[in-house]
C-alpha atoms as a PDB file:
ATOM      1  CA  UNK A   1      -2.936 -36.413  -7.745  1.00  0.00           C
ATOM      2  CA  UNK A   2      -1.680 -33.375  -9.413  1.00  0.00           C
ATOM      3  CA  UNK A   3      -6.123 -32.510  -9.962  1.00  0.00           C
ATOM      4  CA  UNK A   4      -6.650 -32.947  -6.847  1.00  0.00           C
ATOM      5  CA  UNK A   5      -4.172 -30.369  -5.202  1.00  0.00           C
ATOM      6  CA  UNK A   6      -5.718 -27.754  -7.831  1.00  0.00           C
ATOM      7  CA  UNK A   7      -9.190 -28.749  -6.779  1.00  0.00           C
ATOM      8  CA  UNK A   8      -7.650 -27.834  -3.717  1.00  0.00           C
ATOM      9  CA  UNK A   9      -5.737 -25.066  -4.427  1.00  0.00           C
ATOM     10  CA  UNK A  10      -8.585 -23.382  -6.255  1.00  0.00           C
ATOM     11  CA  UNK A  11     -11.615 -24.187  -3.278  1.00  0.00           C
ATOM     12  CA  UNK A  12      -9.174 -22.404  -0.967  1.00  0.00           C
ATOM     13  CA  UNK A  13      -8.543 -19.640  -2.646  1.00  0.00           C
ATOM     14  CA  UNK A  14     -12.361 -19.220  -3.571  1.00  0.00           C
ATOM     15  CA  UNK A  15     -13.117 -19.093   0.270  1.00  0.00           C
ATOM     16  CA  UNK A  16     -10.120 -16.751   1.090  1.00  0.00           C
ATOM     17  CA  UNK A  17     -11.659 -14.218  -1.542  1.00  0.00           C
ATOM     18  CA  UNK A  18     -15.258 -14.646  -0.165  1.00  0.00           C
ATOM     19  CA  UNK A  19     -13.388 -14.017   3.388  1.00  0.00           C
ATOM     20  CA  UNK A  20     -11.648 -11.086   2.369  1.00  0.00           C
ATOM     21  CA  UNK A  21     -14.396  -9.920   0.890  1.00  0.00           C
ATOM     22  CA  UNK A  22     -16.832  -9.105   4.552  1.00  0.00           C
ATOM     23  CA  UNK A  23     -13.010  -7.042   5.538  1.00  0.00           C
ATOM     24  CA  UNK A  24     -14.464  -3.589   3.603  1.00  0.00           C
ATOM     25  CA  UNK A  25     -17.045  -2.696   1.554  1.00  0.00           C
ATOM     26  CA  UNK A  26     -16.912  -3.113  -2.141  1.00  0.00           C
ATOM     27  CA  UNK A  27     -15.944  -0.464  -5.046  1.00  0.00           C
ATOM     28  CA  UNK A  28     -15.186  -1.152  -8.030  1.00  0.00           C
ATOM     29  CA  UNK A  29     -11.727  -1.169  -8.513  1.00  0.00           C
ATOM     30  CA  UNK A  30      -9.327   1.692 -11.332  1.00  0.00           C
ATOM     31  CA  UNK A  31      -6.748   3.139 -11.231  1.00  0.00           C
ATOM     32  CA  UNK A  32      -7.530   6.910 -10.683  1.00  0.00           C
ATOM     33  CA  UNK A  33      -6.184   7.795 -14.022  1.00  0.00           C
ATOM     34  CA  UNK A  34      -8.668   5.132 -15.848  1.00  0.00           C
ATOM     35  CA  UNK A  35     -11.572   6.025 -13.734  1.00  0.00           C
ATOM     36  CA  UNK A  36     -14.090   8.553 -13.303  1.00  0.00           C
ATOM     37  CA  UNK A  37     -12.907   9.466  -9.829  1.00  0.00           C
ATOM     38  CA  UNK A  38     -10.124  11.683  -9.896  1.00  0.00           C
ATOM     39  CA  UNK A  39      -6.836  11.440  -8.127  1.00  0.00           C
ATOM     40  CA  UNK A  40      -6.774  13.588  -4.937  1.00  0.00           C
ATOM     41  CA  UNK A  41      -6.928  17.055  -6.521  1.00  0.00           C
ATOM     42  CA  UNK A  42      -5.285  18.619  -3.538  1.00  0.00           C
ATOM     43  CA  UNK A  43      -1.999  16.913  -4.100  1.00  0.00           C
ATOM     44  CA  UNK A  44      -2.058  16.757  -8.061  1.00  0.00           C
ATOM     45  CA  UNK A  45       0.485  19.506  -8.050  1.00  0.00           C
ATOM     46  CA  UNK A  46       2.952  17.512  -5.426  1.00  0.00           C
ATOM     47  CA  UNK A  47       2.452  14.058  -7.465  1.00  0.00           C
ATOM     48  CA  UNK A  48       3.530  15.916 -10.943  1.00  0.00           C
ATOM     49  CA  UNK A  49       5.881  18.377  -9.915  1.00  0.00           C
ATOM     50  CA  UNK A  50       9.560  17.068 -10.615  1.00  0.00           C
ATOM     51  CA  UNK A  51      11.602  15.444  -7.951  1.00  0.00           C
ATOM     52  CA  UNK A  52      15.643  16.526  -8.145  1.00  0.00           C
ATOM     53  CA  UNK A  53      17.898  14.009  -7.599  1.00  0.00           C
ATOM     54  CA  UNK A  54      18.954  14.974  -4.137  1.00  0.00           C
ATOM     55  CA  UNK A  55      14.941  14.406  -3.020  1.00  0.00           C
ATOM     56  CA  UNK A  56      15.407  10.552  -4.852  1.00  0.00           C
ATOM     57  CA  UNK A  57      18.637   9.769  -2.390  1.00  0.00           C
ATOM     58  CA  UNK A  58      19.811   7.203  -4.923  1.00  0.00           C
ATOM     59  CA  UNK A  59      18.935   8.186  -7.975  1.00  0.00           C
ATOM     60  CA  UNK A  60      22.691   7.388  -9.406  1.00  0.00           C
ATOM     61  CA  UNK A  61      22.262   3.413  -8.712  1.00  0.00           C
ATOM     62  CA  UNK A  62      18.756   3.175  -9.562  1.00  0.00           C
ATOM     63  CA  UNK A  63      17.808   3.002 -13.164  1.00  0.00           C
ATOM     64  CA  UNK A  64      14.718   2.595 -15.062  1.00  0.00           C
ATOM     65  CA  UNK A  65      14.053  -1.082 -16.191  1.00  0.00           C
ATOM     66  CA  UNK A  66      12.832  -1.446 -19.838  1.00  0.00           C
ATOM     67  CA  UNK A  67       9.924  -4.068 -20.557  1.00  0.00           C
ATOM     68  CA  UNK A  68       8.249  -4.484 -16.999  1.00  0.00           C
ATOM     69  CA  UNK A  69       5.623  -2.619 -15.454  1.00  0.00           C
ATOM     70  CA  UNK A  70       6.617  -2.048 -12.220  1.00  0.00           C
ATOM     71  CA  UNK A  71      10.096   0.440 -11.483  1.00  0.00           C
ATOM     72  CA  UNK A  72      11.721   0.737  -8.728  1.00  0.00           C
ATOM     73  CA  UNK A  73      12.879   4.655  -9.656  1.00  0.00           C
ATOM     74  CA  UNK A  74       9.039   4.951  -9.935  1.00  0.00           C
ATOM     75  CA  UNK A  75       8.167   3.701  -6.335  1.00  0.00           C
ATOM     76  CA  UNK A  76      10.949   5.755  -4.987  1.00  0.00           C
ATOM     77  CA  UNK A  77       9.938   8.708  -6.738  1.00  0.00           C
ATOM     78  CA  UNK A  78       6.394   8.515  -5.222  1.00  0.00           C
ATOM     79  CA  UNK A  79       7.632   7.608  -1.446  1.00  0.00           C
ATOM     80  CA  UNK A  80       9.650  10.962  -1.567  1.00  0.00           C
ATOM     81  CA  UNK A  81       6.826  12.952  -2.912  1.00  0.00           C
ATOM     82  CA  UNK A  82       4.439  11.483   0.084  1.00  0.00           C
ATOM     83  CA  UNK A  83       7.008  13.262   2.236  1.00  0.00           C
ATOM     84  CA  UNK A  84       4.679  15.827   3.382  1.00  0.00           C
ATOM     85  CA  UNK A  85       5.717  19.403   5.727  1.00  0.00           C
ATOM     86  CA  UNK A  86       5.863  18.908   9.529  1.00  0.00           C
ATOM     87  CA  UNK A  87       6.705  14.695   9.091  1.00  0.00           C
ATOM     88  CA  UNK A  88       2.939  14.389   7.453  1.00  0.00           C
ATOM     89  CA  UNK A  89       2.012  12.369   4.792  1.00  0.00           C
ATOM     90  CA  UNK A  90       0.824  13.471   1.420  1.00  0.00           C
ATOM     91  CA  UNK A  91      -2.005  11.007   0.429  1.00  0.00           C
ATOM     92  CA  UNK A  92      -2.334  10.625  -3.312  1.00  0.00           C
ATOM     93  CA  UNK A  93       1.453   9.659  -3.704  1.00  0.00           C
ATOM     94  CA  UNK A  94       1.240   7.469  -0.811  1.00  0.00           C
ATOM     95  CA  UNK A  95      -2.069   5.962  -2.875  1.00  0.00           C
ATOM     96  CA  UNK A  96       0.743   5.994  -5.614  1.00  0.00           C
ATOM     97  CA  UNK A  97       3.304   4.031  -3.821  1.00  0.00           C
ATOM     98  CA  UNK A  98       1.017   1.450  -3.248  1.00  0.00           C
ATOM     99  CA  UNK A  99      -0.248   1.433  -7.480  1.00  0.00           C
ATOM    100  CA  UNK A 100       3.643   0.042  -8.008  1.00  0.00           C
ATOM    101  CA  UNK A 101       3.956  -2.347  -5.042  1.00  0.00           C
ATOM    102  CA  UNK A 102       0.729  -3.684  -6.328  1.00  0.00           C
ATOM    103  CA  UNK A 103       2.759  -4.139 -10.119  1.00  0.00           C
ATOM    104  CA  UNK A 104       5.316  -5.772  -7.711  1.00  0.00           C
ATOM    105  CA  UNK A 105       3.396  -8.068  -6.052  1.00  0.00           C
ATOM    106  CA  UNK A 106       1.486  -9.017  -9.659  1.00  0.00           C
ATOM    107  CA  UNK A 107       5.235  -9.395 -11.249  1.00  0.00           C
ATOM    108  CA  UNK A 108       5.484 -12.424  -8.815  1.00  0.00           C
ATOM    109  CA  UNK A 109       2.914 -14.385 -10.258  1.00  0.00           C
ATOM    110  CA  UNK A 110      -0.727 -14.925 -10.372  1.00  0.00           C
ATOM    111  CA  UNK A 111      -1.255 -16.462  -6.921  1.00  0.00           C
ATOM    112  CA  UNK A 112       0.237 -13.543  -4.770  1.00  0.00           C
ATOM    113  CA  UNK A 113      -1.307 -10.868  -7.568  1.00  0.00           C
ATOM    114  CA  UNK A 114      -4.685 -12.584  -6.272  1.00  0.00           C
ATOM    115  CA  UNK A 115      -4.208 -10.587  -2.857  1.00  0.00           C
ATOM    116  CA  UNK A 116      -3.479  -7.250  -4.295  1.00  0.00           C
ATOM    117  CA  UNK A 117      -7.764  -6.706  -5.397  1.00  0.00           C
ATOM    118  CA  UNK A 118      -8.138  -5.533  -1.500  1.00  0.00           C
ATOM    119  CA  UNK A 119      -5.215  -3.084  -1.766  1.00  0.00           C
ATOM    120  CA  UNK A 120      -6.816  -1.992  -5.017  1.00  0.00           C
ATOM    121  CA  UNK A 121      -9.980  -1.734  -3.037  1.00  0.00           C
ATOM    122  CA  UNK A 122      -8.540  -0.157  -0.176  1.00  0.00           C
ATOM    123  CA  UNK A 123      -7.242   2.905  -2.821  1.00  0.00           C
ATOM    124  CA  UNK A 124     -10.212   2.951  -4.309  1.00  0.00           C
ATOM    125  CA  UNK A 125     -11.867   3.349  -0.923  1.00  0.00           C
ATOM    126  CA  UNK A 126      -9.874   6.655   0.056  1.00  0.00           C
ATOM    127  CA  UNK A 127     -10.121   8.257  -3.434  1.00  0.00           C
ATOM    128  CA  UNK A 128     -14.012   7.862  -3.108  1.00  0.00           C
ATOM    129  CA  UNK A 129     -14.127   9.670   0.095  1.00  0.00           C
ATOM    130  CA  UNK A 130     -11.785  12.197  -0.988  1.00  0.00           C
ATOM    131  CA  UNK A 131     -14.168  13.096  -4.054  1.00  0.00           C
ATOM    132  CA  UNK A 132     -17.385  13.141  -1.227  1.00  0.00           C
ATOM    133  CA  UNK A 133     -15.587  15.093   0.593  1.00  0.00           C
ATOM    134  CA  UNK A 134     -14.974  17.444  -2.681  1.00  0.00           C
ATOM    135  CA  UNK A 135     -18.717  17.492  -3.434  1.00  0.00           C
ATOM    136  CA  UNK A 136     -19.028  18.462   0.014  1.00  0.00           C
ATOM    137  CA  UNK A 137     -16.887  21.430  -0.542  1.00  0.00           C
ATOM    138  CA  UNK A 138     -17.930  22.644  -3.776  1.00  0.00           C
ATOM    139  CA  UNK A 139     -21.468  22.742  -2.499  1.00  0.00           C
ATOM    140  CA  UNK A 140     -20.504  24.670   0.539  1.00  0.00           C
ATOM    141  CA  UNK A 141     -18.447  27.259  -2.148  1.00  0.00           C
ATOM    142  CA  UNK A 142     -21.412  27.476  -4.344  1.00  0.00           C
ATOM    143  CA  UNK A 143     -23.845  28.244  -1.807  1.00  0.00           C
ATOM    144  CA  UNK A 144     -20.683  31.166  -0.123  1.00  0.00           C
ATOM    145  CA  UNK A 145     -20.415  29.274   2.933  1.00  0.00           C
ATOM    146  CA  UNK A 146     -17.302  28.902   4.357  1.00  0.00           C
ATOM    147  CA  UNK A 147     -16.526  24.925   4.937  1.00  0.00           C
ATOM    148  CA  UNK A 148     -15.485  24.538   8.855  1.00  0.00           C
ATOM    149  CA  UNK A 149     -11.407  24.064   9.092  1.00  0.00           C
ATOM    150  CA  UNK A 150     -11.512  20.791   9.560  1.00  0.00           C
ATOM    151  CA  UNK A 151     -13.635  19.916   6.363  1.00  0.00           C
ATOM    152  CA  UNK A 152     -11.684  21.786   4.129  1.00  0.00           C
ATOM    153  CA  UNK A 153      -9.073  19.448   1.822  1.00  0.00           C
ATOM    154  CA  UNK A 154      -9.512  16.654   4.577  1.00  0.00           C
ATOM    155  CA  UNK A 155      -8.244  13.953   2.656  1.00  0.00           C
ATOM    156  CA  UNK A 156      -5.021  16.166   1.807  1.00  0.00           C
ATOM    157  CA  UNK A 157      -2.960  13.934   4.147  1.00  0.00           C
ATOM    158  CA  UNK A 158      -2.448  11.089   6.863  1.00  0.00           C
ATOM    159  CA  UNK A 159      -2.908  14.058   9.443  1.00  0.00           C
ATOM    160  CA  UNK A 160      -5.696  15.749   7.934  1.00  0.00           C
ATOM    161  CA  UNK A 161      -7.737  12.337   7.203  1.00  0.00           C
ATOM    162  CA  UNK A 162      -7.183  10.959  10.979  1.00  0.00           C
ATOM    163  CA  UNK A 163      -8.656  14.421  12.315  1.00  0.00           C
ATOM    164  CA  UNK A 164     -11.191  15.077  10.177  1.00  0.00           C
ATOM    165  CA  UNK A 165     -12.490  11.569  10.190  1.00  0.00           C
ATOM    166  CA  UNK A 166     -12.543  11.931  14.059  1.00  0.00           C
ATOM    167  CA  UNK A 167     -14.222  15.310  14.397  1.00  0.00           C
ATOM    168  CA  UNK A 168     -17.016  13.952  12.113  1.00  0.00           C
ATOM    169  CA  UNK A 169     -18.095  10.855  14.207  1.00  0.00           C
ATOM    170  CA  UNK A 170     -16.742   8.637  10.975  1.00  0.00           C
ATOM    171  CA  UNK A 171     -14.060   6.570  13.166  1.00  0.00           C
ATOM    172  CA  UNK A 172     -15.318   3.525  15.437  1.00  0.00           C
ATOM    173  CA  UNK A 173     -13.198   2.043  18.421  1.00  0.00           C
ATOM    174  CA  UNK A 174     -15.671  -0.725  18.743  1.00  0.00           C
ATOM    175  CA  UNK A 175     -17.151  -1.883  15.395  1.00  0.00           C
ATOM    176  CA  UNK A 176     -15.863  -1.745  11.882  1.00  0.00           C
ATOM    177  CA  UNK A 177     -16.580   1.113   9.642  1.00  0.00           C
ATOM    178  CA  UNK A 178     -15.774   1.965   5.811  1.00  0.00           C
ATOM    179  CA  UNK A 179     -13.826   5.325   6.866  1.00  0.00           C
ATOM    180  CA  UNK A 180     -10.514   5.968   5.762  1.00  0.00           C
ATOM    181  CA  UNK A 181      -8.897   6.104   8.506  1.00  0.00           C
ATOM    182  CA  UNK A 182      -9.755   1.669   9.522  1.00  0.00           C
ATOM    183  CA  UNK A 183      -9.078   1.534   5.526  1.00  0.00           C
ATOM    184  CA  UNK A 184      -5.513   3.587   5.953  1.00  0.00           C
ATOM    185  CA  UNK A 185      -4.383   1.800   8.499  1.00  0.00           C
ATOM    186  CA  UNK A 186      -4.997  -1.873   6.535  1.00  0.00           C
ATOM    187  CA  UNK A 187      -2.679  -0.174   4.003  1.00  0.00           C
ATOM    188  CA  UNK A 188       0.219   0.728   7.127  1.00  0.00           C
ATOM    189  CA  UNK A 189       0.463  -3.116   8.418  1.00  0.00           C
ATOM    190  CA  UNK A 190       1.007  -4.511   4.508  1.00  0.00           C
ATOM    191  CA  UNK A 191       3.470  -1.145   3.698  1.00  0.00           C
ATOM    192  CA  UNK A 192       5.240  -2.751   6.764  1.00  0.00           C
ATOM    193  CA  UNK A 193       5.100  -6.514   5.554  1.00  0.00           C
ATOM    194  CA  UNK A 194       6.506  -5.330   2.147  1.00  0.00           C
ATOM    195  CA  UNK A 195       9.392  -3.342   4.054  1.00  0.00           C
ATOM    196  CA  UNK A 196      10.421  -6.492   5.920  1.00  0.00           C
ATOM    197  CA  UNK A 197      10.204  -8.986   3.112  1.00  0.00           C
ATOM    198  CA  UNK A 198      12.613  -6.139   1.537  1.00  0.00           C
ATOM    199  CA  UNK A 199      15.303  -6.193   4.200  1.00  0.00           C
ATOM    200  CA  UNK A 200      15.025  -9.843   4.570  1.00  0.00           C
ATOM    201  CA  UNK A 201      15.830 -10.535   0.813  1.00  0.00           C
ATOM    202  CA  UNK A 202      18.668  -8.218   0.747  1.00  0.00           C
ATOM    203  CA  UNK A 203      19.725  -9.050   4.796  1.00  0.00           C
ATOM    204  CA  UNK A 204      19.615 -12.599   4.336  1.00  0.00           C
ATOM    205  CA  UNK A 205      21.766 -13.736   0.968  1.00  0.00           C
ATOM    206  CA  UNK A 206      21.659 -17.771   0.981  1.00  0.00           C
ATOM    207  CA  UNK A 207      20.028 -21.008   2.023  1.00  0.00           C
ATOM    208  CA  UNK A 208      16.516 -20.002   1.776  1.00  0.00           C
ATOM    209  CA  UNK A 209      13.543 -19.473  -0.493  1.00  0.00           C
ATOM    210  CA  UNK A 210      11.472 -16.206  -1.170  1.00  0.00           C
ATOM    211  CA  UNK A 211       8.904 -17.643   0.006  1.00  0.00           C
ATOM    212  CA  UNK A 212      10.520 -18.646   3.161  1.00  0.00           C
ATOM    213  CA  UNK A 213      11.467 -15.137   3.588  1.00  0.00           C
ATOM    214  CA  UNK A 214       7.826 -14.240   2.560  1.00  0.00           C
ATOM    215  CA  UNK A 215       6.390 -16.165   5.208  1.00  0.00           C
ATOM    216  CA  UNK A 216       8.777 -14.715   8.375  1.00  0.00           C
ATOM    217  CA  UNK A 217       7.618 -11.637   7.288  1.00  0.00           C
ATOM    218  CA  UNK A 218       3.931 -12.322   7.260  1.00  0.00           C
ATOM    219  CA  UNK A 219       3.610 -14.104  10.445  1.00  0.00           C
ATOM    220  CA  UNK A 220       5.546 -11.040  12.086  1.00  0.00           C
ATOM    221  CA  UNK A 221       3.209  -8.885  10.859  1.00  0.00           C
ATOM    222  CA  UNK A 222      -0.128  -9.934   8.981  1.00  0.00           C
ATOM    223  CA  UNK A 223      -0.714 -13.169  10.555  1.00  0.00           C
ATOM    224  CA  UNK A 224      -1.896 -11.674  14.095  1.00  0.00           C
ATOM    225  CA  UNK A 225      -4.772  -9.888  12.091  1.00  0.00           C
ATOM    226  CA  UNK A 226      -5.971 -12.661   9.678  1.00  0.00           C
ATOM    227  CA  UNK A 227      -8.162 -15.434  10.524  1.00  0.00           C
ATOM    228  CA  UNK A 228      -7.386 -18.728  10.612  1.00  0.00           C
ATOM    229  CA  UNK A 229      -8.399 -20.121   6.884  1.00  0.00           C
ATOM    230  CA  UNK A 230      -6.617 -16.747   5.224  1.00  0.00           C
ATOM    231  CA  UNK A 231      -3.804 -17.990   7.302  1.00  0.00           C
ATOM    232  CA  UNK A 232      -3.806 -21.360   5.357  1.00  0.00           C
ATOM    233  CA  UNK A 233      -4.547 -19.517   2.291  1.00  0.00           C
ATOM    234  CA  UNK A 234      -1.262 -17.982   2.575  1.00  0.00           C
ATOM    235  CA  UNK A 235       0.775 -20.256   2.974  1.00  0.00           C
ATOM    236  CA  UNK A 236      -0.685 -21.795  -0.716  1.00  0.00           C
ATOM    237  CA  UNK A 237       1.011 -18.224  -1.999  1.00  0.00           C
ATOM    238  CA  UNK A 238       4.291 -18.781  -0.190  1.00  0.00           C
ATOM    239  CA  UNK A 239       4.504 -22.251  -1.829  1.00  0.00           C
ATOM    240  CA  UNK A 240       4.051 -20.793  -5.086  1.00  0.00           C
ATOM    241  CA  UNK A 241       6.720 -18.071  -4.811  1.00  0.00           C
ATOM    242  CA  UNK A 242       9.507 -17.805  -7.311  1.00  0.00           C
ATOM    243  CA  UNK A 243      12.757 -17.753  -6.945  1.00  0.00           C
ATOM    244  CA  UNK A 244      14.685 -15.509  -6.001  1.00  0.00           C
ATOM    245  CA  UNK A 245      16.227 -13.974  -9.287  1.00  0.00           C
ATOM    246  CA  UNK A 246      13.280 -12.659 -10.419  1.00  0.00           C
ATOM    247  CA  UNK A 247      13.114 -10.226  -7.611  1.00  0.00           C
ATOM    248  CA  UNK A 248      16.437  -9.201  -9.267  1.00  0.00           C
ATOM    249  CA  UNK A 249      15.246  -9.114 -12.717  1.00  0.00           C
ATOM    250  CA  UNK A 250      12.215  -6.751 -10.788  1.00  0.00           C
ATOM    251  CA  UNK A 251      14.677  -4.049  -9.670  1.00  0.00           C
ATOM    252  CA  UNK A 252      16.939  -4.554 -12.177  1.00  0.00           C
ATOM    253  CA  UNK A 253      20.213  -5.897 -11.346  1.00  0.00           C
ATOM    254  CA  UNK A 254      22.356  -9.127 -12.339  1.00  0.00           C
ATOM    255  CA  UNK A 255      23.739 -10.091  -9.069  1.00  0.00           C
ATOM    256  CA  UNK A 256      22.730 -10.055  -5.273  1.00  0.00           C
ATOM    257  CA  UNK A 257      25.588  -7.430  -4.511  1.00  0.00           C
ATOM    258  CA  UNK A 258      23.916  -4.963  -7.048  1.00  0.00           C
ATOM    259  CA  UNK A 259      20.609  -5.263  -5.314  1.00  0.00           C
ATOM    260  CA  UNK A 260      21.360  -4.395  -1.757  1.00  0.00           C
ATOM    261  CA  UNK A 261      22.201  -0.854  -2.464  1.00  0.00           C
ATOM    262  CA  UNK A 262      18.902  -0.429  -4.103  1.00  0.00           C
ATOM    263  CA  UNK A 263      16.791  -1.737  -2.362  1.00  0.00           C
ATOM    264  CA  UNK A 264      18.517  -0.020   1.172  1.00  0.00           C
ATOM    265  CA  UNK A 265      17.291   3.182  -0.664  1.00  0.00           C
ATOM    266  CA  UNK A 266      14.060   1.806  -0.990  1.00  0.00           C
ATOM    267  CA  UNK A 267      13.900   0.015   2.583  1.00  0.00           C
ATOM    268  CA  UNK A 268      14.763   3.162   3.750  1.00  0.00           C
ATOM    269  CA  UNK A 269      11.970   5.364   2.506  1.00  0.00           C
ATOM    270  CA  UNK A 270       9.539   2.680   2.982  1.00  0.00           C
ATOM    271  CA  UNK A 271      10.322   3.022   6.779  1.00  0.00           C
ATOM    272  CA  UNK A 272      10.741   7.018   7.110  1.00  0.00           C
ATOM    273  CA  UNK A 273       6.707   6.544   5.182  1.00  0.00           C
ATOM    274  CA  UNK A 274       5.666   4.120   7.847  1.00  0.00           C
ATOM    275  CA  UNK A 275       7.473   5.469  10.669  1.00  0.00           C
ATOM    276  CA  UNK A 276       5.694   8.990  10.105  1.00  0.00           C
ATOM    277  CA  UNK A 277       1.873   7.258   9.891  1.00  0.00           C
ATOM    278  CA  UNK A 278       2.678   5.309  12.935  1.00  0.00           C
ATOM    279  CA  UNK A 279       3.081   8.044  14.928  1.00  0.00           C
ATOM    280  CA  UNK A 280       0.060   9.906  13.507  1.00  0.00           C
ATOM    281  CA  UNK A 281      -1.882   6.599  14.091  1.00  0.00           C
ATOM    282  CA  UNK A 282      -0.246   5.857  17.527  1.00  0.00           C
ATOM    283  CA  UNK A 283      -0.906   9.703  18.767  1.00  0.00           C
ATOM    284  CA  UNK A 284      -5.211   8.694  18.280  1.00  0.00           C
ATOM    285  CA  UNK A 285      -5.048   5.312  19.543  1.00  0.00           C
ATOM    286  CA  UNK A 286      -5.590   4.177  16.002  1.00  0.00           C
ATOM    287  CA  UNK A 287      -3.491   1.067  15.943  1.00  0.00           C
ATOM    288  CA  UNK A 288      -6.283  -1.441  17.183  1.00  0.00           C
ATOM    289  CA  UNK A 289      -9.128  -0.094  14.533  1.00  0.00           C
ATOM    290  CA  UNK A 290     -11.562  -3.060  14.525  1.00  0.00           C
END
């Protein structure tokens, strides 16, 4: 009995990954520090420069976590850095963000770590147009032609990527296309799902499972734009969630009480992140990308 729900278990999640696979185009999938492809040079100087402690808004309850890969000081760090000028976006420490929720979602076992590849893809994705769109530049400098306005540093933020994506033709209202902008906005809907199954674990204390609150969260969000077999596929994860306090052993803490402060902090810049791409999004009839 126990073979056959693996024989299960594993066909299912061989046809979600072939499914998942027509979503975007391929790449090959490293972190920009291990790859070739370089990080988003316009925003190297935002990533590294150091964030004060006022900027973190919670610094003094959130600590770094010794022997684990992902830290919650870490995500925070890079969701205040994405805080771009005139409620933009920075890119690369958005891209950032998403590196550590990826070590989050790994930290809760193999079968939810098997959806982070597309998010992995999806970064991969951007940084590849950004570096294009560098080539594209360079060229244009060697040769002393000025690049038009809306070419130059283009994948600098949410703002610049949305309008420079739509001035060159690269966006589609009708059919899907590999541009960054469809890509970005796969990335906005799971930022979303993360920030719910957040609240939830912290909003709702007893009586029911991670996975439980897993699921809520998905179906809110994710569900709607999933076909029906990566729907089943899903639930397989949910199943398979642990329990509960090893999210606390994630961000550090002994005791449910402990956690809620921290992850409020986090929760919170999550939302100001997703709240400010929204709009940009919402303002070019974005939200439906096919």
């Amino acid at each position: 009995m126990r073979m056959r729900r693996c024989v299960v278990t594993a066909v299912t999640l061989s046809l979600l990954l072939f499914l998942s696979s027509l979503w975007l185009p391929q790449a090959t999938v490293q972190s920009c520090k291990q790859s070739w492809r370089p990080c988003l040079s316009v925003n190297r100087e935002v990533v590294q420069a150091a964030v004060t402690d006022d900027a973190l808004g919670g610094n003094d309850i959130i600590t770094e976590c010794a022997g684990q890969q992902f830290q919650v000081s870490r995500l925070l760090q890079h969701l205040n850095s994405a805080l771009g000028p005139a409620s933009d976006v920075l890119l690369e420490p958005y891209l950032l963000c998403w590196e550590e929720l990826i070590k989050f979602m790994e930290s809760l076992g193999p079968l939810v770590g098997f959806f982070t590849h597309k998010v992995e893809e999806k970064i991969t994705l951007i940084r590849q147009l950004s570096l294009e769109d560098s080539k594209i530049a360079t060229t244009d400098d060697a040769q002393r032609v000025a690049p038009p306005p809306h070419r130059s540093h283009a994948y600098y933020s949410v703002r610049s990527m949305l309008e420079a994506e739509l001035q060159r033709g690269l966006v589609s209202f009708d059919s899907q296309t590999p541009s960054g902008s469809r890509t970005l906005l796969r990335l906005h809907r799971s930022l979303l799902w993360l920030q719910l199954l957040l609240d939830k674990l912290v909003t709702e204390r007893e009586g029911r499972s991670m996975g439980e609150l897993c699921r809520d969260a998905y179906l809110e969000v994710l569900a709607p734009h999933h076909p029906w077999l990566v729907q089943r596929a899903a639930e397989l994860v949910f199943h398979a969630m642990p329990d509960r306090k090893v999210f606390l052993q994630l961000v550090c803490v002994q005791t449910q009480e402990e956690a809620e402060p921290v992850i409020h902090v986090v929760v919170a810049a999550i939302q100001e992140i997703h709240q400010r791409t929204q709009r940009e999004l919402e303002m070019r009839n974005m939200l439906d990308l096919p």
